[in-house]
Protein backbone atom coordinates (compact mmCIF):
# COMPACT_ATOMS: atom_id res chain seq x y z
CA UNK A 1 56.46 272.12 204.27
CA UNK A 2 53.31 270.55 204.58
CA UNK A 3 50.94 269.64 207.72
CA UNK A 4 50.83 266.20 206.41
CA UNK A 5 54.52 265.70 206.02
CA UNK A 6 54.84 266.44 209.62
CA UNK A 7 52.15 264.00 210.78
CA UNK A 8 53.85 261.30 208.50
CA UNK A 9 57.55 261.47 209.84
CA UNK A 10 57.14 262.64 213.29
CA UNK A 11 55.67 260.60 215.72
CA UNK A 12 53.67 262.14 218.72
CA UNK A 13 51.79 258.71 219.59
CA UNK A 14 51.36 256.79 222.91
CA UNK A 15 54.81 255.42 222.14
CA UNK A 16 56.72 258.63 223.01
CA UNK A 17 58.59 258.00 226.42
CA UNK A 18 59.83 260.83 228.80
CA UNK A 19 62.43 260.91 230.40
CA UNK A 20 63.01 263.80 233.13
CA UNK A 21 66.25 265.81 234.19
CA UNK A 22 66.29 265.26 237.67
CA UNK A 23 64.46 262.70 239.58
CA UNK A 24 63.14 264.74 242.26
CA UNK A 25 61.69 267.36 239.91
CA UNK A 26 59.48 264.52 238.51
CA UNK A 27 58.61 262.56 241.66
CA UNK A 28 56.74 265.85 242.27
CA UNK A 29 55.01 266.16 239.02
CA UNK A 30 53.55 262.51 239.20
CA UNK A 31 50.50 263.76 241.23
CA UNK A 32 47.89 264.29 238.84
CA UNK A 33 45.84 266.48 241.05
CA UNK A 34 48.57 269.29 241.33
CA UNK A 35 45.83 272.55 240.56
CA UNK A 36 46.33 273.58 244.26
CA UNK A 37 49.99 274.23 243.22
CA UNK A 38 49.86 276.55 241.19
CA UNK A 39 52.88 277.85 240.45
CA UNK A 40 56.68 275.76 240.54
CA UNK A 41 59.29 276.03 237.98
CA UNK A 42 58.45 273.40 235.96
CA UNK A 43 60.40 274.03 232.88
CA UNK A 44 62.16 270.57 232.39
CA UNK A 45 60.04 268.17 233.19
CA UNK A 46 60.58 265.59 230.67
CA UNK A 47 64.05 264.60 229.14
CA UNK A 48 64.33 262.27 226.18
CA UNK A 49 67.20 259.47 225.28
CA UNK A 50 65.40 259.97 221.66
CA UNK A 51 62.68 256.79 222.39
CA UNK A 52 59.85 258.81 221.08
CA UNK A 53 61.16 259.29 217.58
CA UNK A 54 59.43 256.82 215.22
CA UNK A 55 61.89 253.91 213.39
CA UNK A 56 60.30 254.26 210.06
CA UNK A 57 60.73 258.24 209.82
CA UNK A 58 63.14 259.75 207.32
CA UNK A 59 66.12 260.87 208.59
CA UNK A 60 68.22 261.73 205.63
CA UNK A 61 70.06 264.44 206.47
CA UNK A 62 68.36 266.72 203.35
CA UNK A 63 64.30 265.53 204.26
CA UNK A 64 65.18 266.48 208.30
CA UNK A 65 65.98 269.90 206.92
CA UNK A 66 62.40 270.40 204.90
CA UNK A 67 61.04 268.52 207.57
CA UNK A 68 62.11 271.75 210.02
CA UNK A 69 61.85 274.45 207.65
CA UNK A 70 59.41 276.18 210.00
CA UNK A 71 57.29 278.55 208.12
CA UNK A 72 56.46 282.21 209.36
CA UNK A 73 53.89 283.00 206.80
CA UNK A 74 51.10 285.33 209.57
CA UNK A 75 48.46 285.21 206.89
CA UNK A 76 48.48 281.65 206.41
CA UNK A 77 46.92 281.38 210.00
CA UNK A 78 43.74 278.80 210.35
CA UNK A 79 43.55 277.80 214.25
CA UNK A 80 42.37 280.57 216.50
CA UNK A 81 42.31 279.67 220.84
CA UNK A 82 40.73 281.65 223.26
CA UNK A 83 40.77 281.20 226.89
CA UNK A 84 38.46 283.21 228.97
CA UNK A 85 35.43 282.43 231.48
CA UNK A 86 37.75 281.05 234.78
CA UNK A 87 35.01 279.48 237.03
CA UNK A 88 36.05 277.87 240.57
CA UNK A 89 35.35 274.40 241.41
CA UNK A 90 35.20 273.10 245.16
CA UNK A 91 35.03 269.68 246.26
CA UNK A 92 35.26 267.54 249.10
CA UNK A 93 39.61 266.84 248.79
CA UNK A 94 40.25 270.14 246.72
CA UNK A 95 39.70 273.51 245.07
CA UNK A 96 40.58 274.21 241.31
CA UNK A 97 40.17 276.26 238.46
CA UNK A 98 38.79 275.50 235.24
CA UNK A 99 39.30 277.71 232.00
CA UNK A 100 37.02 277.66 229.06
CA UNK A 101 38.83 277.29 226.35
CA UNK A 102 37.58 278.66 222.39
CA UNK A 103 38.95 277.41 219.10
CA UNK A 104 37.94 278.23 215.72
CA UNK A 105 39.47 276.77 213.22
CA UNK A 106 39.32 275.82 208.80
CA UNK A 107 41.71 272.39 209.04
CA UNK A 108 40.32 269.63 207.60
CA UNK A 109 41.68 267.46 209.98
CA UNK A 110 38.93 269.06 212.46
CA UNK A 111 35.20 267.77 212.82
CA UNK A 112 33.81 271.21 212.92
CA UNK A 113 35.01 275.00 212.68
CA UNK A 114 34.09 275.66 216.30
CA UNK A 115 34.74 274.01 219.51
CA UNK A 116 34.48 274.84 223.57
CA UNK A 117 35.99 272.85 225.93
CA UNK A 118 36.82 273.47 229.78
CA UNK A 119 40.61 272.94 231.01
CA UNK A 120 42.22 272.78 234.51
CA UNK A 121 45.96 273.71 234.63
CA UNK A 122 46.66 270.01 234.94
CA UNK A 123 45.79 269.48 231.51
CA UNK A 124 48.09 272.05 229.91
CA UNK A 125 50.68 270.76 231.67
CA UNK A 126 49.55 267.37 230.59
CA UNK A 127 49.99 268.84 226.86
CA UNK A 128 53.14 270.29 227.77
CA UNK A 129 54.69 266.89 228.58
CA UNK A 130 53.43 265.64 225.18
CA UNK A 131 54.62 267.75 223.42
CA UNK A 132 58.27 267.59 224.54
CA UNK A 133 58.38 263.73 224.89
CA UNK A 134 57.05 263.78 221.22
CA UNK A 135 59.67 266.73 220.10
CA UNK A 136 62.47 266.58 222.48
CA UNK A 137 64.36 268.84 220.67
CA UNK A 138 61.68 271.38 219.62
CA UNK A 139 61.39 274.64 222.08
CA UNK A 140 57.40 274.46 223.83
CA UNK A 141 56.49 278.01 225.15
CA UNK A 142 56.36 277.40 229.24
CA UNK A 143 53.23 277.47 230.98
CA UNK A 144 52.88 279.90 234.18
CA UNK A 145 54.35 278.61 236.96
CA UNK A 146 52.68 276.27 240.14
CA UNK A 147 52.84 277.46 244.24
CA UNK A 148 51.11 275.90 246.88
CA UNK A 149 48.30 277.46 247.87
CA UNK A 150 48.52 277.51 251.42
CA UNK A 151 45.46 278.46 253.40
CA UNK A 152 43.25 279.03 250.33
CA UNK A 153 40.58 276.31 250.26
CA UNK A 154 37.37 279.04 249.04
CA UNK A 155 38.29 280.43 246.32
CA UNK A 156 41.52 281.76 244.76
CA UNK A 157 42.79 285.31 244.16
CA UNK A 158 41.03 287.31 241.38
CA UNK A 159 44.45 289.23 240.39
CA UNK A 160 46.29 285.87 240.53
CA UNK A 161 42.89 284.07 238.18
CA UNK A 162 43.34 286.59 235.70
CA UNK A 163 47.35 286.71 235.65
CA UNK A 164 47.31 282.97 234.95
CA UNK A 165 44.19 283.03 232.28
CA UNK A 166 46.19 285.25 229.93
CA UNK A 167 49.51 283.07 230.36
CA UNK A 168 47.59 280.04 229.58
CA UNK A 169 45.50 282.08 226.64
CA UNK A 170 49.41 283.10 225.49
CA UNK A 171 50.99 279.36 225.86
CA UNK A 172 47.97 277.73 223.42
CA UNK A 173 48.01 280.49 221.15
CA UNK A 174 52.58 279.96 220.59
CA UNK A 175 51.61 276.31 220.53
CA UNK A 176 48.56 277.46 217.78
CA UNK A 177 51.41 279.31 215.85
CA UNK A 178 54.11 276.72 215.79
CA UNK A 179 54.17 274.65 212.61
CA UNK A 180 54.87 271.60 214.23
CA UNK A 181 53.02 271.75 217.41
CA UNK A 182 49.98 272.83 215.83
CA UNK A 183 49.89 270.05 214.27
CA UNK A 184 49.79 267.25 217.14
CA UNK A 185 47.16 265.07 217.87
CA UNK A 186 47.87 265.76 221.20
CA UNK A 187 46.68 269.32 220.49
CA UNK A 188 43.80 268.29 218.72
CA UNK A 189 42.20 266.13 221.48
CA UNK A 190 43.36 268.71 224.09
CA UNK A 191 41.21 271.52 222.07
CA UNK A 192 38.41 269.22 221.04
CA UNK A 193 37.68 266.05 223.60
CA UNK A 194 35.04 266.30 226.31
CA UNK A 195 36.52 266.16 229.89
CA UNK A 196 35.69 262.26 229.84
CA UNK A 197 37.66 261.87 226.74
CA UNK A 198 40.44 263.42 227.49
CA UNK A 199 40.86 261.98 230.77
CA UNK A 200 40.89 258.52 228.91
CA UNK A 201 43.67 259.79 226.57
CA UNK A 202 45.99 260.70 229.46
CA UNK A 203 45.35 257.55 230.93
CA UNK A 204 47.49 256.07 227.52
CA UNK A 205 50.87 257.41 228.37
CA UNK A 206 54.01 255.70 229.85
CA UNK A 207 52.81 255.03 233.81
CA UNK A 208 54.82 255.44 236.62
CA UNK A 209 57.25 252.78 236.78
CA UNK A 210 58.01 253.53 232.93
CA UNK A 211 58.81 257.01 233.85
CA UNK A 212 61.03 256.51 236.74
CA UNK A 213 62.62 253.43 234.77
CA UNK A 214 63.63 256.64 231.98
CA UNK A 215 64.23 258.60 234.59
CA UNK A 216 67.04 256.63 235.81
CA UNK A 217 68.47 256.00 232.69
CA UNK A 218 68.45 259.96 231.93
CA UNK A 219 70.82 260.56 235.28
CA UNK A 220 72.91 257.77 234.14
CA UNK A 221 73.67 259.51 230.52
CA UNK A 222 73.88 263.17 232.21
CA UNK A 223 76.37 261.57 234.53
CA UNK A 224 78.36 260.16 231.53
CA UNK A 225 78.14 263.73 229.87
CA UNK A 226 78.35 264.42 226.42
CA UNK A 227 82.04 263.90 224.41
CA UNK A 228 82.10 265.63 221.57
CA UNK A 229 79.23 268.21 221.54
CA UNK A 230 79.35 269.99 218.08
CA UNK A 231 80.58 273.94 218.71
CA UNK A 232 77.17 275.54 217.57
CA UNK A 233 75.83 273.86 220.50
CA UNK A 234 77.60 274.61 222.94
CA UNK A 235 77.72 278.18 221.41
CA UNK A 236 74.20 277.87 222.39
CA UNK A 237 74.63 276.95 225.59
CA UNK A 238 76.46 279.87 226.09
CA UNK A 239 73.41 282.11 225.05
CA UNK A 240 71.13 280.13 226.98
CA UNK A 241 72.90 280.87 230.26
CA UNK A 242 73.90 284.12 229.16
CA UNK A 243 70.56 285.42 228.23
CA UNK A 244 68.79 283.75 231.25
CA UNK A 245 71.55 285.72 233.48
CA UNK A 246 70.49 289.06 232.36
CA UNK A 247 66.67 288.30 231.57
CA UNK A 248 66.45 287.41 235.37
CA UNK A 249 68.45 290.38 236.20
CA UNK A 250 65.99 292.17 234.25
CA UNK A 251 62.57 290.81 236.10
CA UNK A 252 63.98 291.12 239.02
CA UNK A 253 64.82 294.76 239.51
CA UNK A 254 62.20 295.62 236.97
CA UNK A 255 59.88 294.13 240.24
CA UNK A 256 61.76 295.51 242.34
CA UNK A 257 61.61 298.70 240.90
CA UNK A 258 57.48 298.29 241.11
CA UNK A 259 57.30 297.52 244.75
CA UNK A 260 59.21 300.66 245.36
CA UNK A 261 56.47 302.82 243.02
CA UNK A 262 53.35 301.34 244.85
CA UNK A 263 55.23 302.01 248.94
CA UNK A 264 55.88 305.50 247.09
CA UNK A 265 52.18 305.47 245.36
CA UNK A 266 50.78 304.90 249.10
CA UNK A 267 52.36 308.26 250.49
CA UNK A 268 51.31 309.83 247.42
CA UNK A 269 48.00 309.27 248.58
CA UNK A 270 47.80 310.34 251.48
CA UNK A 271 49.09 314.22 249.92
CA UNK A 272 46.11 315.51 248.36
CA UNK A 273 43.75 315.09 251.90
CA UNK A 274 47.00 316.37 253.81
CA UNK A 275 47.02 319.99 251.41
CA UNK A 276 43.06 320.02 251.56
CA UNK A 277 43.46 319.60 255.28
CA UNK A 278 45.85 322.85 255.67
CA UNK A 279 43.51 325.19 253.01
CA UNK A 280 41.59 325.18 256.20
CA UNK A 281 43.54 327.16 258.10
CA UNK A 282 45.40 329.02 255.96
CA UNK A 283 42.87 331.67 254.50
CA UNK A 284 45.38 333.37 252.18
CA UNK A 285 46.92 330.30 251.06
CA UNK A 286 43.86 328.42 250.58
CA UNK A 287 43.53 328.52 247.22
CA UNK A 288 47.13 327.20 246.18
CA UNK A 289 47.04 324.49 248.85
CA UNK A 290 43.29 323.28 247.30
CA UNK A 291 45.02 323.42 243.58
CA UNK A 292 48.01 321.39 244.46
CA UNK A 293 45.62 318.92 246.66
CA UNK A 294 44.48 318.53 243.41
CA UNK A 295 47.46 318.53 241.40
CA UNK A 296 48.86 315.52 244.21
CA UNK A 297 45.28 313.77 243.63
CA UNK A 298 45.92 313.69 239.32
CA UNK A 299 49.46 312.60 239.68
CA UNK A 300 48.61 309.71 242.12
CA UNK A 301 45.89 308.29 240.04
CA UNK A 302 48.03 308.61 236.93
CA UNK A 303 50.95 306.62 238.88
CA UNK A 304 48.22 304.14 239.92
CA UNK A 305 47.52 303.86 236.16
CA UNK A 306 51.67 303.53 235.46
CA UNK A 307 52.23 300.85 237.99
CA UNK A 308 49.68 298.79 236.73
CA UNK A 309 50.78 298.85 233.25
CA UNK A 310 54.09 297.38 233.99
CA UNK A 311 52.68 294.90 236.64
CA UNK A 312 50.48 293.97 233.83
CA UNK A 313 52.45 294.02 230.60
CA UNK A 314 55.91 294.55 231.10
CA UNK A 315 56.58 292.04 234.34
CA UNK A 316 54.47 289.20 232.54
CA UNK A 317 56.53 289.27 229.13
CA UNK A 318 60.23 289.10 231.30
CA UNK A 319 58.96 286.57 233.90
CA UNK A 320 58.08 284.77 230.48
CA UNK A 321 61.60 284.51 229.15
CA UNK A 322 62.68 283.84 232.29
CA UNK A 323 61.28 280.57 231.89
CA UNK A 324 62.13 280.63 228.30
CA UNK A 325 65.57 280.38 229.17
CA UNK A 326 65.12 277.28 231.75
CA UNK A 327 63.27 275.63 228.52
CA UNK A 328 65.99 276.24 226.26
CA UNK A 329 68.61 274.62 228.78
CA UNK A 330 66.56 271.78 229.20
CA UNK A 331 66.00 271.36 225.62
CA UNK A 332 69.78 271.67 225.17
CA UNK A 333 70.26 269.00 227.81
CA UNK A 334 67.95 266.43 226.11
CA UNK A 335 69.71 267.14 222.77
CA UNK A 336 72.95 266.02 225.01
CA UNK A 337 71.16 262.96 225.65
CA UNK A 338 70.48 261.81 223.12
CA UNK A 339 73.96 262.16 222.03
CA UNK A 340 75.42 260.31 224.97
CA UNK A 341 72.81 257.49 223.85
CA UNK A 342 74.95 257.85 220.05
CA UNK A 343 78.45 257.70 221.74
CA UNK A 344 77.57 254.85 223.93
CA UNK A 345 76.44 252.53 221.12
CA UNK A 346 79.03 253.43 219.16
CA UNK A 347 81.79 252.30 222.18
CA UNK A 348 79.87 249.22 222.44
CA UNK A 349 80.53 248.31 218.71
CA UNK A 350 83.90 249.27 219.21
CA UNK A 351 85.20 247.30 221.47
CA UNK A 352 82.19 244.18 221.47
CA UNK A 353 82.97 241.28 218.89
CA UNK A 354 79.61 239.73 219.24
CA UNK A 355 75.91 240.52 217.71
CA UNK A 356 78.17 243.33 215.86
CA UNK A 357 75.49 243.72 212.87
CA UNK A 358 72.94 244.05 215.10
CA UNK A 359 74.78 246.51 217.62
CA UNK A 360 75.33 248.46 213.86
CA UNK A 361 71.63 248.63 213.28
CA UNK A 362 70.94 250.36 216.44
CA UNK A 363 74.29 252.61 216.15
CA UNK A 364 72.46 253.65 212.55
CA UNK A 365 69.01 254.44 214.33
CA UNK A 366 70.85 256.27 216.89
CA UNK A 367 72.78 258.59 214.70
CA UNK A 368 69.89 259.10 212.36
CA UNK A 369 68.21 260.26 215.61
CA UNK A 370 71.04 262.68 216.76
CA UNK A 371 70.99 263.97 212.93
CA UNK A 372 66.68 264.76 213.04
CA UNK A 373 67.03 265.93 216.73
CA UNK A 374 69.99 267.76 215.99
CA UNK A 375 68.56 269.65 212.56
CA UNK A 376 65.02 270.26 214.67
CA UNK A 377 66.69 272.44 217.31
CA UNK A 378 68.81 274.38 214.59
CA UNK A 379 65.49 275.40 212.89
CA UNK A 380 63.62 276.17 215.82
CA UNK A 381 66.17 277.93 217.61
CA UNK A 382 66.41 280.29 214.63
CA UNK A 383 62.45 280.87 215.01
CA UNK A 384 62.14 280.94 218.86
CA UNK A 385 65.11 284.15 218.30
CA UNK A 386 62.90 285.72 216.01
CA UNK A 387 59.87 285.53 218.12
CA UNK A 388 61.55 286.70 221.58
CA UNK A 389 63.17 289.66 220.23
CA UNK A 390 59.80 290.50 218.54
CA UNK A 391 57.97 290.08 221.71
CA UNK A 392 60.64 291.94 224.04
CA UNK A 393 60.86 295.25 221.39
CA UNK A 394 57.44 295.56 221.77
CA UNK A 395 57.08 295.32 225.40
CA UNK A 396 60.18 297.76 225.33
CA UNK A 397 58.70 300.43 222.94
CA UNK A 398 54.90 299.76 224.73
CA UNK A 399 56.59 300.86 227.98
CA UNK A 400 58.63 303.89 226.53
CA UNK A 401 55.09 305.45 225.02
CA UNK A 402 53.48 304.77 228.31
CA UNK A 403 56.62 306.21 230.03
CA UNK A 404 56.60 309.12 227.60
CA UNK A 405 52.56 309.37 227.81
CA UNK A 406 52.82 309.58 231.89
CA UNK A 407 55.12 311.58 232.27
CA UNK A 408 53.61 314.45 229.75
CA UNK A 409 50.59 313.91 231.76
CA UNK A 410 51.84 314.98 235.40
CA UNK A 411 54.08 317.57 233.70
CA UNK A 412 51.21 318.93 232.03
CA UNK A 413 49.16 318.74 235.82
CA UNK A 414 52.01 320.82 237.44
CA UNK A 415 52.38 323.29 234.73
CA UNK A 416 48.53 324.01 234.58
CA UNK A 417 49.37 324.63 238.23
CA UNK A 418 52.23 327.09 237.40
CA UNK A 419 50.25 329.22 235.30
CA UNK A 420 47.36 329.47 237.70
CA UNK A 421 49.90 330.96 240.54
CA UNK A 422 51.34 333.26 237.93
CA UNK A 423 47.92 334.48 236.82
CA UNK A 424 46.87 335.32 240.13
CA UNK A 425 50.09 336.49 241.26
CA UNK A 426 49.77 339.58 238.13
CA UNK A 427 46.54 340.08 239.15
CA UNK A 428 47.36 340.61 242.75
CA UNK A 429 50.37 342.48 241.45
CA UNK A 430 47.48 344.81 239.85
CA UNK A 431 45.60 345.22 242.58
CA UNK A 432 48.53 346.29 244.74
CA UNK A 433 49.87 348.94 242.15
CA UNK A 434 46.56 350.68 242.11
């Protein structure tokens, strides 16, 4: 498949209209200035009734397939991102965060090879929204969640800076590696505009009366519901809430699980001073109590080294598929949708004598939509599989070496420790017999 197929049949222009799940999930997201909430499950935010797919695409059953034949070719690869260099920003109404953001690149679509831009978190959620409206059907990485951050006006937390630069490096770099995605011009402006240029392109999209005029059509069609879903969908329903049951399970006691190692790692600290403190007064037990002071000291600052590991590595990549799993539902619920839209027009024609060629027009355009939405999700549900169960073994195996790797570490502490007391014990034993 090539780039410029993609950019001929799919259509990710100003026309593309959103339409959300739930009203009061969007009445929240209208705010452009939402940086100061920074993190809210926002997973869903835009539902399509299939608007945003062009008229003039091809929708043959056989050119949707090679359409969504999404190549995994790694060496193929000509769009690197980087996003590093978080600087704060305070003004007058509000604080923010901007991150620079690094591509390099050898399309020919692209001015140059390099570019450097600055981002706030606005405007990846921003691309987020354009990409879905454009591709309701296609599966966009989620961006880190939004809280409110209460009380925080200065500056906000380092740990919490750096946590959401690498989930925003990670959500440009899936969106670099999709075959679709990578090719939007909604990408391209967000990697390549200045900050004046890019606020006039967001300026283009449906306003707010548009959106809340979709909106309200979307809760009218999930009220109607879906008739006759095809079974491989609803088998994938099934997954979805399935594998979002037991990925949250997972995050959660995997957390859990770290609180309880740093309350523990905090009375392992306070071991080694406690031993030094009693070599004091015990003169024949001093040295023992000094080595195992030691030993205590080792251990704790190879725990320290554990817990941070998983905080850093192994709770990001399950609180990711956490949200993967609210993405995949809400992509499943704007593939319903847009069926509803299908079955509706095609009762209308049914039982309305008048305009009947015309009501058959749109019934056509709205099952060559279902078809294309309907083949796009197939394909990239195939390759969003592939990728999670790549990314999950290797956070699994990564934490079973580091497991393995701290554990031999303290084991090797104590036994160094063992061998000492045995040493000196013989050569007490020596002393004695003589």
């Amino acid at each position: 498949m090539s780039r410029s197929v993609v950019d001929n049949t799919v259509s990710s222009g100003n026309s593309s209209v959103a339409i959300p799940t739930d009203i009061s999930g969007q009445i929240l997201d209208l705010d452009e200035d939402d940086d100061l909430e920074v993190f809210s499950k926002d997973t869903s935010t835009t539902l399509t009734d299939g608007s945003s797919f062009n008229a003039s695409m091809q929708t043959s059953p056989a050119s949707m397939i090679n359409q969504y034949k999404l190549e995994e070719d790694a060496d193929t690869k000509d769009i690197f991102v980087t996003v590093d260099n978080p600087e704060s920003h305070v003004t007058a109404i509000e604080t923010y965060i901007t991150y620079r953001v690094e591509t390099k690149t050898t399309r020919s679509e692209f001015d140059s090879c390099e570019f450097e831009v600055r981002r706030r978190y606005q405007d990846f959620l921003w691309l987020k929204g354009r990409l879905e409206e454009a591709h309701p059907t296609l599966i966009v990485h989620p961006l880190p969640e939004k809280f409110v951050m209460k009380g925080m006006v200065e500056r906000f937390n380092e740990d919490f800076i750096e946590t959401r630069r690498r989930a925003l490096h990670k959500f440009l770099n899936k969106i670099a590696e999709h075959p679709i995605f990578s090719s939007s011009e909604d990408f391209k402006i967000f990697l390549t505009a200045g900050t004046g240029e890019l606020t006039s392109h967001k300026k283009q999209g449906p306003g707010f009366l548009s959106r809340m005029g979709e909106t309200v059509k979307a809760v009218a069609a999930a009220v109607r519901g879906v008739r006759n879903r095809p079974q491989e969908f609803t088998d994938m329903q099934e997954y979805a809430e399935a594998f979002s049951q037991k990925i949250s399970s997972l995050d959660k006691i995997t957390q859990r699980i770290i609180r309880e190692q740093k309350e523990y790692l905090e009375e392992l600290k306070e071991c080694g001073p406690t031993y030094t403190l009693w070599s004091q007064s015990e003169e024949e037990l001093a040295e023992p109590l000094k080595n195992v002071a030691g030993c205590e000291d080792r251990c704790y600052k190879e725990t320290e080294e554990q817990v941070k590991h998983l905080n850093d590595h192994l709770i990001p990549v399950l609180h990711e598929y956490v949200l993967c799993a609210d993405t995949l539902k809400a992509v499943l619920r704007r593939r319903d949708n847009i069926q509803v839209v299908f079955e509706g027009k095609a009762e209308a024609l049914a039982t309305k004598a008048a305009d009947r060629d015309a009501m058959r027009d749109e019934l056509d355009k709205a099952e060559n939509r279902l078809e294309w939405a309907n083949n796009a999700l197939k394909s990239d549900w195939i390759r969003w599989q592939k990728v999670m169960r790549s990314d999950l073994r290797s956070a699994f195996i990564d934490t079973a070496e580091r497991n393995v790797s701290y554990y031999e570490k303290c084991l090797a502490v104590w036994e160094s420790f063992m061998q000492s007391q045995r040493t000196d014990a013989e050569g007490n034993g020596k002393v004695d017999s003589s």
